[in-house]
C-alpha atoms as a PDB file:
ATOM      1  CA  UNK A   1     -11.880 -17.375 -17.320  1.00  0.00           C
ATOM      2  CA  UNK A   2      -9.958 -16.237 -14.724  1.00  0.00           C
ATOM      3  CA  UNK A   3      -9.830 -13.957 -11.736  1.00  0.00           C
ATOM      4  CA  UNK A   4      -7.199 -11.197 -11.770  1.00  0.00           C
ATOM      5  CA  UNK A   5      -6.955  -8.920  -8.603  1.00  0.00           C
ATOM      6  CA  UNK A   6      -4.155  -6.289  -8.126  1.00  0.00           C
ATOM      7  CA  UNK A   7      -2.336  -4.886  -5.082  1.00  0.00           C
ATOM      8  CA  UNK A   8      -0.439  -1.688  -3.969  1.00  0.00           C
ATOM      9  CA  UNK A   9       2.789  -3.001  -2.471  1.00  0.00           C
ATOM     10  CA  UNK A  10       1.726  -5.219  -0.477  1.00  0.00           C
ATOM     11  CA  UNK A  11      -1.321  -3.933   0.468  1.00  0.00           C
ATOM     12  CA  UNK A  12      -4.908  -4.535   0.182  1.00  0.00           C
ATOM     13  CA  UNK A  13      -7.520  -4.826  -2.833  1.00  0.00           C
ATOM     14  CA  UNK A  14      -7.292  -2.064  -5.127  1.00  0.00           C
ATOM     15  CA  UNK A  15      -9.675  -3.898  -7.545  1.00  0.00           C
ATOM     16  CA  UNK A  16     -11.373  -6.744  -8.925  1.00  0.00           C
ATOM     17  CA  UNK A  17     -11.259  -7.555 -12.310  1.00  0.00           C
ATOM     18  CA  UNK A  18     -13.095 -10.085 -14.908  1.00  0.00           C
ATOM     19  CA  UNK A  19     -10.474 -11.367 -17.408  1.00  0.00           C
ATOM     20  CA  UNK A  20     -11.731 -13.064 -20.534  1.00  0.00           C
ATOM     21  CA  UNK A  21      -9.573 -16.141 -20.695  1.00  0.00           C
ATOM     22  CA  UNK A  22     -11.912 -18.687 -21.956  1.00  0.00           C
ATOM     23  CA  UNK A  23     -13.176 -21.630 -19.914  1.00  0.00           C
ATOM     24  CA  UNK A  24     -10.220 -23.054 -17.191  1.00  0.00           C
ATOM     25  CA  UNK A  25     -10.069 -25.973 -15.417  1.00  0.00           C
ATOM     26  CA  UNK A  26     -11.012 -24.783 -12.055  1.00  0.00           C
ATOM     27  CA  UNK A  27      -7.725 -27.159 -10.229  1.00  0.00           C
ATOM     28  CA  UNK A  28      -5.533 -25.110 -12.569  1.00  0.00           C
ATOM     29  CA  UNK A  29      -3.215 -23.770 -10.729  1.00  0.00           C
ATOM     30  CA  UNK A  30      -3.445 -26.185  -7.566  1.00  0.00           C
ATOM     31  CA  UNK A  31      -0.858 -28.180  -6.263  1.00  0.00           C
ATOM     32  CA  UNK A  32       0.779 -30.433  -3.912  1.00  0.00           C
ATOM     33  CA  UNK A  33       1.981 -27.450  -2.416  1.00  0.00           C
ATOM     34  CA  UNK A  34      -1.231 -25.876  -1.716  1.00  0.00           C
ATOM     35  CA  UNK A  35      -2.927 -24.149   1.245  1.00  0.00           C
ATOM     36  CA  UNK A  36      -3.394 -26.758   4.245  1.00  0.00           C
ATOM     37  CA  UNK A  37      -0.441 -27.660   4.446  1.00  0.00           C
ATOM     38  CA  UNK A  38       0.722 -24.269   4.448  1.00  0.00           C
ATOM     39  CA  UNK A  39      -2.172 -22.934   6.746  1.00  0.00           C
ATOM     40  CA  UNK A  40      -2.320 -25.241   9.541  1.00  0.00           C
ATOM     41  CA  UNK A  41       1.260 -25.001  11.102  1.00  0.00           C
ATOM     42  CA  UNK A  42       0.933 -22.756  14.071  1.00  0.00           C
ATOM     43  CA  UNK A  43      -2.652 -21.753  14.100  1.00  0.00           C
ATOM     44  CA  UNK A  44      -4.286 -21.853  17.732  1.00  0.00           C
ATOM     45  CA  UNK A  45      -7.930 -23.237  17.522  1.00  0.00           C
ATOM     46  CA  UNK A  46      -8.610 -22.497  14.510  1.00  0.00           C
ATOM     47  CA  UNK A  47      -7.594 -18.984  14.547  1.00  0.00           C
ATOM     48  CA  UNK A  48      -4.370 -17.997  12.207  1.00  0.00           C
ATOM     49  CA  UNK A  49      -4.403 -14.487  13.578  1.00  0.00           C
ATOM     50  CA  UNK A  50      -6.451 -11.973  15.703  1.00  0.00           C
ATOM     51  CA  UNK A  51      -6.697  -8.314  14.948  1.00  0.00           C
ATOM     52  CA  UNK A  52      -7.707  -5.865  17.938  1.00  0.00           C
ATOM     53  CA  UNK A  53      -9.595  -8.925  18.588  1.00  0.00           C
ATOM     54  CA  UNK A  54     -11.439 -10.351  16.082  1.00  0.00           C
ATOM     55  CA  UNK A  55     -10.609 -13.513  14.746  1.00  0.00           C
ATOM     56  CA  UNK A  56      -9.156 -14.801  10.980  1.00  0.00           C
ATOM     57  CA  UNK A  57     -10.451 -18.175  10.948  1.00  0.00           C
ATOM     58  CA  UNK A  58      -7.842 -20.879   9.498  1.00  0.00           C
ATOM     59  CA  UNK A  59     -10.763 -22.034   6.970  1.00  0.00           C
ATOM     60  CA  UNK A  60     -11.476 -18.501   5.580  1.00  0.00           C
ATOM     61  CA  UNK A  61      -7.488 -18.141   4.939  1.00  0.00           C
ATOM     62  CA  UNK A  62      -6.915 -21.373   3.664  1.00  0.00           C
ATOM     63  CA  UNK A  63     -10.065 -20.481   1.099  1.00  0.00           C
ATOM     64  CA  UNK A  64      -7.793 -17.063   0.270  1.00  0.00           C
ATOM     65  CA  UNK A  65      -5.114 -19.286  -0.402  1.00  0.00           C
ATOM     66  CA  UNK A  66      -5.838 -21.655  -2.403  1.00  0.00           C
ATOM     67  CA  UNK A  67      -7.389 -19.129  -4.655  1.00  0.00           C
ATOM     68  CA  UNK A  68      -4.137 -17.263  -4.975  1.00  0.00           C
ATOM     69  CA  UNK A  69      -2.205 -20.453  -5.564  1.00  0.00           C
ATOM     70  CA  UNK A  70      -4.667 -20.831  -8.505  1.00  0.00           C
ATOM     71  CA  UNK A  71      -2.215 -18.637 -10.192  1.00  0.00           C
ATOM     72  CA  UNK A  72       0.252 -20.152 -12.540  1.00  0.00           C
ATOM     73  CA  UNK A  73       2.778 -17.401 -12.073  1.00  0.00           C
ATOM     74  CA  UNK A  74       3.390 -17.896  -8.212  1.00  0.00           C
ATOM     75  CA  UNK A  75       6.565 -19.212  -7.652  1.00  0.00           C
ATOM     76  CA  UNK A  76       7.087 -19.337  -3.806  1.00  0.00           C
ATOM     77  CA  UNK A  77       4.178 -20.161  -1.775  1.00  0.00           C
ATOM     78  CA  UNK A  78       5.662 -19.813   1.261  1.00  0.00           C
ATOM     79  CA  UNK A  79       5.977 -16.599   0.311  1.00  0.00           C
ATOM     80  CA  UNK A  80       2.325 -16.095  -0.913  1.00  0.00           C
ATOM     81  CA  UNK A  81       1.067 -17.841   2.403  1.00  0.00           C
ATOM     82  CA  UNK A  82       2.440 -14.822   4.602  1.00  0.00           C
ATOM     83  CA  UNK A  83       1.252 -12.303   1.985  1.00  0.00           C
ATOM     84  CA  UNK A  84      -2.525 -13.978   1.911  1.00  0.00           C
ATOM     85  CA  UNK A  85      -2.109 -13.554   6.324  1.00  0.00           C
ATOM     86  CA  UNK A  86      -0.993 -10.116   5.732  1.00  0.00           C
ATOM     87  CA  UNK A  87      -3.953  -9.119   3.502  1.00  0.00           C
ATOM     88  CA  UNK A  88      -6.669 -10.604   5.961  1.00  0.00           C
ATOM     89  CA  UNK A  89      -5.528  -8.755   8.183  1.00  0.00           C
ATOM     90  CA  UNK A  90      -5.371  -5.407   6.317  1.00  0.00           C
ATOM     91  CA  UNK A  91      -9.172  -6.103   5.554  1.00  0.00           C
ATOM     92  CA  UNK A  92     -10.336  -6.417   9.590  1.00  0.00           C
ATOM     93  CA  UNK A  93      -7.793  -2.947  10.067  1.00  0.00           C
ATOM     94  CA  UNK A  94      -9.508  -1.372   6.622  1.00  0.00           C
ATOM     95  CA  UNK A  95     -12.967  -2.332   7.609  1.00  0.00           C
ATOM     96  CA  UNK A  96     -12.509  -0.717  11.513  1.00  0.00           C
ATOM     97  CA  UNK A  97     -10.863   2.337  10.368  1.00  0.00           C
ATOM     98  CA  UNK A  98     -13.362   2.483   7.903  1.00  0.00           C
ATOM     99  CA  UNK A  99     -16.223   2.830  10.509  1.00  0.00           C
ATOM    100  CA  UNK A 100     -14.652   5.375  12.243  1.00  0.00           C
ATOM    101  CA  UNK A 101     -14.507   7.341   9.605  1.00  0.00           C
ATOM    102  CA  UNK A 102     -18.258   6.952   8.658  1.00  0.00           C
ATOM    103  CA  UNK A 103     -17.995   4.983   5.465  1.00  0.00           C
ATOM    104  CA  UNK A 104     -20.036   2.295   4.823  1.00  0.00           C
ATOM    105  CA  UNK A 105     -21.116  -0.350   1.943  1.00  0.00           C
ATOM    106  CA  UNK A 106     -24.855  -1.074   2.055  1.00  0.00           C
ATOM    107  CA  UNK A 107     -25.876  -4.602   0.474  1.00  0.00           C
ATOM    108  CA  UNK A 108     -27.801  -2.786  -2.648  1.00  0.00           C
ATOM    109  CA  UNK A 109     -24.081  -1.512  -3.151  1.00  0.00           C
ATOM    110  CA  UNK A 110     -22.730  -4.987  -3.215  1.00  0.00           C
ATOM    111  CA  UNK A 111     -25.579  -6.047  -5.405  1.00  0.00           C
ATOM    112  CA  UNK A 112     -25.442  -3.325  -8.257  1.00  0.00           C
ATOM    113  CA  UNK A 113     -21.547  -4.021  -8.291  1.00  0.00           C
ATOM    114  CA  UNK A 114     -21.848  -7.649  -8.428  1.00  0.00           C
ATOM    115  CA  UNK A 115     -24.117  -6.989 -10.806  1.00  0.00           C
ATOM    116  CA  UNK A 116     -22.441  -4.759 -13.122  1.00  0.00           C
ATOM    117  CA  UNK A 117     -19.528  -7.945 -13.422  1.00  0.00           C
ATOM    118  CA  UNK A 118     -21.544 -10.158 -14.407  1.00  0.00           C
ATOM    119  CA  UNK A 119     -23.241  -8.366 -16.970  1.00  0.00           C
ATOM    120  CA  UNK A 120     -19.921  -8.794 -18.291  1.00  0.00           C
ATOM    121  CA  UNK A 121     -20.142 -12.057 -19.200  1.00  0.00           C
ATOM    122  CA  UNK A 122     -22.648 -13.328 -21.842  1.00  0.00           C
ATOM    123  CA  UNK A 123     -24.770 -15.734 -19.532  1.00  0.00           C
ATOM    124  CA  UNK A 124     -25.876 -17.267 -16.298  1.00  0.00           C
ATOM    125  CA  UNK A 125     -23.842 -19.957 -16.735  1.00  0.00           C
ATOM    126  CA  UNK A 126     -20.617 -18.052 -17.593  1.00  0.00           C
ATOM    127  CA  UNK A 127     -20.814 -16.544 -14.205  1.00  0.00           C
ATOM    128  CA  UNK A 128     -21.387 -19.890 -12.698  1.00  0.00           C
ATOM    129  CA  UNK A 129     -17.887 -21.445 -14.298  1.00  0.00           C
ATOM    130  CA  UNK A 130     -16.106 -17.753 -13.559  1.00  0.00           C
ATOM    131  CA  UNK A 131     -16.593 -18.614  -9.581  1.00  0.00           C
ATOM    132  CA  UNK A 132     -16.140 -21.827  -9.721  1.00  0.00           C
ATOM    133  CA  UNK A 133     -12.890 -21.033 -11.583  1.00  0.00           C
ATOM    134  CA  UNK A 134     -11.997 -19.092  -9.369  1.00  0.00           C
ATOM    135  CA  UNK A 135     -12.716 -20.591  -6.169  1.00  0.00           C
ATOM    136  CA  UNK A 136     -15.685 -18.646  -5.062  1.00  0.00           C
ATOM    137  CA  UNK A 137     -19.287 -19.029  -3.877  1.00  0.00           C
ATOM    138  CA  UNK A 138     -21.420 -16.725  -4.693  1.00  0.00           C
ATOM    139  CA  UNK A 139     -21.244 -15.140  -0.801  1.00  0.00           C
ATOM    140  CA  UNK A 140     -17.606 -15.327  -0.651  1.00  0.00           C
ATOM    141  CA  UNK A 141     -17.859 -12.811  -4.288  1.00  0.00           C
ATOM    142  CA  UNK A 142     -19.971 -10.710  -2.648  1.00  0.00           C
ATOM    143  CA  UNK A 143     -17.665 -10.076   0.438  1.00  0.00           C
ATOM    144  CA  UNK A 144     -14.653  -9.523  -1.723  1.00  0.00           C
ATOM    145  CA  UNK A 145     -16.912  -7.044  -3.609  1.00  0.00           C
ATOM    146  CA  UNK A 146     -17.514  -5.579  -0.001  1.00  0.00           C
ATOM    147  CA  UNK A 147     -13.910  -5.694   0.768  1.00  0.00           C
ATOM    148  CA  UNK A 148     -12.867  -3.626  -2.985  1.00  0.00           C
ATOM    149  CA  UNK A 149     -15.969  -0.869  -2.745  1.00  0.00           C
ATOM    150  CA  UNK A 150     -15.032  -0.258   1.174  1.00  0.00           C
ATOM    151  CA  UNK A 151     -11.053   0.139   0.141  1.00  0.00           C
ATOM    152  CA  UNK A 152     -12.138   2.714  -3.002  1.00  0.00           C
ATOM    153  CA  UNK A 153     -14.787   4.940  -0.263  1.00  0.00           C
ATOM    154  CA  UNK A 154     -11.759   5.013   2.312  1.00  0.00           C
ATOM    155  CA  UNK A 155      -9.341   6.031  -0.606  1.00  0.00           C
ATOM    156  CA  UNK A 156     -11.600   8.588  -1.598  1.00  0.00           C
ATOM    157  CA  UNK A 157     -11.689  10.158   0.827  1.00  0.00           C
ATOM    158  CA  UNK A 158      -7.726  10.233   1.901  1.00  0.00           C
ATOM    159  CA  UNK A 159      -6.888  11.056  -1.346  1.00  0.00           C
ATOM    160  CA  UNK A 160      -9.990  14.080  -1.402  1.00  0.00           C
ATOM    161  CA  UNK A 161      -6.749  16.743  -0.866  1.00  0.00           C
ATOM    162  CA  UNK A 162      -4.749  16.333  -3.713  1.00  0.00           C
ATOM    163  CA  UNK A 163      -7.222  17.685  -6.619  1.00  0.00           C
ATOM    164  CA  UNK A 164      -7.043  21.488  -7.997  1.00  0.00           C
ATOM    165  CA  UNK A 165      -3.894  23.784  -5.923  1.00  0.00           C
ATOM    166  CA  UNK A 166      -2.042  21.735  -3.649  1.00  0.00           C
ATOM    167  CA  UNK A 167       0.069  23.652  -0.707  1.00  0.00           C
ATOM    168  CA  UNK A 168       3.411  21.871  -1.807  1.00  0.00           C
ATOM    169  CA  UNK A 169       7.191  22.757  -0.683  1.00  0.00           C
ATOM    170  CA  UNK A 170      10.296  22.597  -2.810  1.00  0.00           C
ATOM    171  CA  UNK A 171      13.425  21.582  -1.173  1.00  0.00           C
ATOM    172  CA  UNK A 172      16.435  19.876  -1.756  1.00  0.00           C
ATOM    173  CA  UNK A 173      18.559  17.012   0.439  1.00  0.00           C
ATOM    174  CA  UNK A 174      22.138  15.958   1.259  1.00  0.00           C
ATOM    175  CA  UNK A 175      22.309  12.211   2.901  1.00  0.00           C
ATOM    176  CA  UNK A 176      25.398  10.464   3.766  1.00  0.00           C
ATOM    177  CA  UNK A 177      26.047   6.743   6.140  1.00  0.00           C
ATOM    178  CA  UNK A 178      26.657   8.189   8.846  1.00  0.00           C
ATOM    179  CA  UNK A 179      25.621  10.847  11.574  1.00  0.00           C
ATOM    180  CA  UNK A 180      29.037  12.410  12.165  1.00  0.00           C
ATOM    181  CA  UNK A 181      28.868  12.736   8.474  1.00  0.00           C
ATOM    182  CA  UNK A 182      25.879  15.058   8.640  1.00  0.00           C
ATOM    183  CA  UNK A 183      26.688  16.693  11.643  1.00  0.00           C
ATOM    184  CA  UNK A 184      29.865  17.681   9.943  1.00  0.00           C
ATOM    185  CA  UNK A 185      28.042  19.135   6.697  1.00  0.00           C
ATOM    186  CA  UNK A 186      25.171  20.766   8.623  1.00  0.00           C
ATOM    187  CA  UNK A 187      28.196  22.635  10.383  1.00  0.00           C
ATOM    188  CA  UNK A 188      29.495  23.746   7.052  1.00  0.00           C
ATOM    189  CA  UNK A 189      26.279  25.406   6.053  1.00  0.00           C
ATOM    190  CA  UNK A 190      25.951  26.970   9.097  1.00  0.00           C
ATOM    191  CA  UNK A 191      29.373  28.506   8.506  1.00  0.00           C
ATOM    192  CA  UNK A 192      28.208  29.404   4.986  1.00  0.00           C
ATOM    193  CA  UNK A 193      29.418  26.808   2.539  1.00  0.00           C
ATOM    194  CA  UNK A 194      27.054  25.932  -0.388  1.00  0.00           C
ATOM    195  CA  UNK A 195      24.265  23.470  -0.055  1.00  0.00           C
ATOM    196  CA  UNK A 196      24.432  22.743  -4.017  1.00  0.00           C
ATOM    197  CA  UNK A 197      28.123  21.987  -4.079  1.00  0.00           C
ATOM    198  CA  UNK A 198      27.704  19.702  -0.714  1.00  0.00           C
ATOM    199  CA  UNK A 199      25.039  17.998  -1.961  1.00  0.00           C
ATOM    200  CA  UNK A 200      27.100  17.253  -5.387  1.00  0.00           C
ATOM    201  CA  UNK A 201      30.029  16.249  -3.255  1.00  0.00           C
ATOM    202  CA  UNK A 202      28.701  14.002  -0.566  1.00  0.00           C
ATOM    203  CA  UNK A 203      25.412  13.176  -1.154  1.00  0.00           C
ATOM    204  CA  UNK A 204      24.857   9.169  -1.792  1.00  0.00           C
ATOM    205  CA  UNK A 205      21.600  10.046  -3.304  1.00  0.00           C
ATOM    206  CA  UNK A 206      22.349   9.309  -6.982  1.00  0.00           C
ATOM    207  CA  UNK A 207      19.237  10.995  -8.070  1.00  0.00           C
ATOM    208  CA  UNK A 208      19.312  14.067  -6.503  1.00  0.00           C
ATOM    209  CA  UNK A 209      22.856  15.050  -5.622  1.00  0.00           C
ATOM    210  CA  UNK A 210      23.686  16.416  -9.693  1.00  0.00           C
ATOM    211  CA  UNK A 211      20.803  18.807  -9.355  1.00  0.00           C
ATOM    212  CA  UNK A 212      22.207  19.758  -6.060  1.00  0.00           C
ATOM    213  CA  UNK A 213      20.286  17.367  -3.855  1.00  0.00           C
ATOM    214  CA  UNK A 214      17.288  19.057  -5.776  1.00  0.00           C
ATOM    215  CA  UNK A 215      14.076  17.093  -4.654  1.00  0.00           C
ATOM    216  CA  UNK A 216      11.773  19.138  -6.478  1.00  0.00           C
ATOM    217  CA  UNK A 217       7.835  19.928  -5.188  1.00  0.00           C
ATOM    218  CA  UNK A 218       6.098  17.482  -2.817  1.00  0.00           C
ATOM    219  CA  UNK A 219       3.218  17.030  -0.737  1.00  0.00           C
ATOM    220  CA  UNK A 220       3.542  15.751   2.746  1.00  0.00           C
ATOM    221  CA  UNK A 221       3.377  12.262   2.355  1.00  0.00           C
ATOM    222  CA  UNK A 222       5.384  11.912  -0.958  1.00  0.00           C
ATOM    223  CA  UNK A 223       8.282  11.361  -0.110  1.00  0.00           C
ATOM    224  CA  UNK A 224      10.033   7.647   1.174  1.00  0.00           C
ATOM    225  CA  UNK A 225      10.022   8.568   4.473  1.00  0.00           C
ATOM    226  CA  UNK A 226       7.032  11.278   6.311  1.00  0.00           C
ATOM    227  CA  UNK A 227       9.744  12.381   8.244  1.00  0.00           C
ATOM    228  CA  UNK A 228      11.563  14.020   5.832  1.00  0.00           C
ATOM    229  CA  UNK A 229       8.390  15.809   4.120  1.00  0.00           C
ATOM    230  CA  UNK A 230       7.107  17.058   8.009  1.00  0.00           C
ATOM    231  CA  UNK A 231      10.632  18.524   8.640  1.00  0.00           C
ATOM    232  CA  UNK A 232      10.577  20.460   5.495  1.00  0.00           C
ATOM    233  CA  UNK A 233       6.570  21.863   5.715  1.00  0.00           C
ATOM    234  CA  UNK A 234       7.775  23.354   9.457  1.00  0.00           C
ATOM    235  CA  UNK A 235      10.958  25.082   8.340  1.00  0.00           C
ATOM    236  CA  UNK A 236      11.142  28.478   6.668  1.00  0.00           C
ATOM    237  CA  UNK A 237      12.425  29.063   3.176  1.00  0.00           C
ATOM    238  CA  UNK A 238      15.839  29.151   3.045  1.00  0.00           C
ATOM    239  CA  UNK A 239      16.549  27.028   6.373  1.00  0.00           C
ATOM    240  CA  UNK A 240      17.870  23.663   7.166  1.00  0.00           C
ATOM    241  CA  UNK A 241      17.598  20.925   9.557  1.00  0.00           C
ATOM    242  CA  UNK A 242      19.266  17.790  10.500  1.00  0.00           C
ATOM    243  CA  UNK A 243      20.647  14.765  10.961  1.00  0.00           C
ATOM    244  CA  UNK A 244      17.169  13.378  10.141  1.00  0.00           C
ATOM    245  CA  UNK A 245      17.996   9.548  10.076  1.00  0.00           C
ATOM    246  CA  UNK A 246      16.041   7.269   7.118  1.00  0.00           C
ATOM    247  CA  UNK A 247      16.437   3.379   6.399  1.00  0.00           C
ATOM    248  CA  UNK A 248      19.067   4.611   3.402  1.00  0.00           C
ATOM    249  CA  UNK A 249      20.962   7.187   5.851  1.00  0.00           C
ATOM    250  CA  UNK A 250      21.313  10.398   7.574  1.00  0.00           C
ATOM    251  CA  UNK A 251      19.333  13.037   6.045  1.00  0.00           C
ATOM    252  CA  UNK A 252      20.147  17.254   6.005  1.00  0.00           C
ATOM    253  CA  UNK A 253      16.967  19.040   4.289  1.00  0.00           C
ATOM    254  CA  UNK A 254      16.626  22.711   3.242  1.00  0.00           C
ATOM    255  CA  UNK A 255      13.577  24.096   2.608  1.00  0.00           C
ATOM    256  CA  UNK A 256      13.301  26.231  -0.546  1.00  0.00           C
ATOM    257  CA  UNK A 257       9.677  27.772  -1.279  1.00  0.00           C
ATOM    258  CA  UNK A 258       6.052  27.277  -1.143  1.00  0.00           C
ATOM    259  CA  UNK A 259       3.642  27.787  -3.176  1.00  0.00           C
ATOM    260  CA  UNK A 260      -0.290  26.320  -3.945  1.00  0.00           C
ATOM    261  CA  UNK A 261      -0.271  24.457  -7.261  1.00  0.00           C
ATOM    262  CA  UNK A 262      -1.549  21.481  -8.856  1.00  0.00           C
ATOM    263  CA  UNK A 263       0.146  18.181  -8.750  1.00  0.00           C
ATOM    264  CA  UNK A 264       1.350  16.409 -11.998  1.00  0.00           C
ATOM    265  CA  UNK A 265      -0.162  13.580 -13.628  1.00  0.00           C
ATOM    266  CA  UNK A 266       3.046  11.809 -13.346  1.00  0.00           C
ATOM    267  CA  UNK A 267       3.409  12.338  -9.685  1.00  0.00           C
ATOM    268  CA  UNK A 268      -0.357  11.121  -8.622  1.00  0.00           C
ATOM    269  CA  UNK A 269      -0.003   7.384  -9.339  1.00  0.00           C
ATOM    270  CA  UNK A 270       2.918   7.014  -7.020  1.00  0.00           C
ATOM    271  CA  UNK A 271       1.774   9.787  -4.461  1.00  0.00           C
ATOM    272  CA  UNK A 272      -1.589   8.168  -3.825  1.00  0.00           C
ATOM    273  CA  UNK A 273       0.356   5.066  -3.647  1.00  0.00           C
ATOM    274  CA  UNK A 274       2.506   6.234  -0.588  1.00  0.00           C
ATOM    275  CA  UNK A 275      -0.506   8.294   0.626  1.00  0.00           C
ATOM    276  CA  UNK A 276      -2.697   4.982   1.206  1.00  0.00           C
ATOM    277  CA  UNK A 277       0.511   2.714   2.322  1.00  0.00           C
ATOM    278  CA  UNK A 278       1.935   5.394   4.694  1.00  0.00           C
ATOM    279  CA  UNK A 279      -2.083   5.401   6.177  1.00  0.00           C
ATOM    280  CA  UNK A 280      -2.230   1.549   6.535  1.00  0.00           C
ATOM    281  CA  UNK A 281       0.976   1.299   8.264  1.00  0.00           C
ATOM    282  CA  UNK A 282      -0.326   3.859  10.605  1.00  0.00           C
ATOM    283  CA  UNK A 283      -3.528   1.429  11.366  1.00  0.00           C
ATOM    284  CA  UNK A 284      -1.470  -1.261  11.743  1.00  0.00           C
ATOM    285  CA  UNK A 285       0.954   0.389  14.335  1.00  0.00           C
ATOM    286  CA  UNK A 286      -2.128   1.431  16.231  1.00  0.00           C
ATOM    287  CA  UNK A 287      -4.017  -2.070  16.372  1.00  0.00           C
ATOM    288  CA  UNK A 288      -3.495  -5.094  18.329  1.00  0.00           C
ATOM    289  CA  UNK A 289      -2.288  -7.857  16.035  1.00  0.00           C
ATOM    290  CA  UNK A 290      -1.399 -11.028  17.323  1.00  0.00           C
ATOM    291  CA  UNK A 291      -0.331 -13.747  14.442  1.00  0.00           C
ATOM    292  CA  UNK A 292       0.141 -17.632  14.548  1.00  0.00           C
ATOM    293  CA  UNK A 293       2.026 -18.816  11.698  1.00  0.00           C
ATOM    294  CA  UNK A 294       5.678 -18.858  11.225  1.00  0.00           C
END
């Protein structure tokens, strides 16, 4: 049996699963490759990294490693050992920003989860060969435990605004290479030209520019870049602004109506996805992260 844990883009926990896989070898997956080689190059006494702070000890991280490199399916893990870094240090950032907002995990929470896994499994001894499988102690479960319940009560509560009628906007986009480009279009409206036919004729967005640049209802937050979503909430219907410049190019944006209505199904997946990344980029912008590995 094996551990399975999933990730949002690069982010943190999103949860921990129990996969029924039959009894392992608990080396699978190891190699000569593994985690202290990887680890040790650059750390500073110990310490791979230090967020607003606190230190990520090179033993705890080498631990996260080699359980990730228990994984048959990593091929690079050079690769992985930057990702592992990356996630330790979302957990200090999740775990501060977490008691700022007021939301805690009490042990009795980590026990009744715990608890609830392992009823999974039809014995003691199962869940004895599921950690050691997986490269845990029985503490070291119950932290990651901490780690998944305190990611789900901050989610919760970022993502408390997008159930029942949702202020949204609908607006459509033109975005070409360059900022002359833009300027040059955003003068052409302003003398009267068509915003559809523009957006057919110049637009590099494949997606949008055959509906007109047509980016249909959104949230703030929703779309690739906040930027683009703020500039269309302030204008009225009707208006445009620009050059609003993106990592794919120079943005014009036209605000087309408002309304309160509920979000899609097929929209909420990917929207709480940006919601939650867009948020943990903010926390890391804001912290002070110092890192010693290549």
């Amino acid at each position: 049996m094996r551990f399975s844990g999933m990730r949002w883009t690069g982010s943190l926990l999103l949860a921990l699963t129990l996969a029924a896989c039959g009894g392992s070898d608990p080396a699978a997956g190891s190699s000569s490759a593994g985690s202290p080689t990887l680890a040790a190059a650059g750390a500073v006494n110990g310490v791979v990294a230090r967020v607003n702070g606190e230190d990520i000890l090179v033993a705890d991280y080498e631990r996260e490693l080699a359980r990730r490199l228990r994984d048959d399916s990593v091929t690079d893990a050079t690769a992985l050992a930057g990702d592992v870094l990356d996630g330790l240090i979302e957990q200090r950032l999740l775990a501060r920003a977490a008691a700022g907002m007021g939301i805690t995990v009490t042990p009795d929470d980590v026990t009744a989860e715990v608890e609830r896994l392992k009823a999974m499994l039809t014995s003691d001894a199962a869940w004895q060969q599921f950690l050691a499988d997986n490269g845990y102690t029985e503490a070291e479960f119950r932290q990651a435990q901490q780690n998944v319940l305190l990611a789900q009560r901050v989610q919760t509560v970022l993502f408390a605004g997008l159930n029942g009628n949702v202020r949204q906007v609908r607006a459509r986009h033109i975005v070409v290479r360059t900022e002359a480009e833009a300027n040059t279009l955003l003068q052409q409206l302003q003398a009267g030209e068509d915003f559809a036919a523009l957006a057919a004729a110049y637009s590099i967005d494949l997606t949008s520019r055959e509906r007109g640049g047509d980016l249909g209802w959104f949230v703030p937050g929703e779309l690739m870049d906040a930027r683009l979503g703020e500039v269309a909430f302030s204008l009225n219907p009707g208006a445009s602004a620009g050059p609003i410049a993106t990592s794919i190019g120079y943005h014009i944006i036209q605000s087309l109506e408002f309304a309160e209505r509920p979000i899609e199904p097929e929209r909420m997946g990917l929207l709480m996805q940006n919601i939650y990344q867009t948020w943990l980029e903010q926390q890391f912008q804001q912290a002070a992260i110092e890192r010693y590995l290549p």
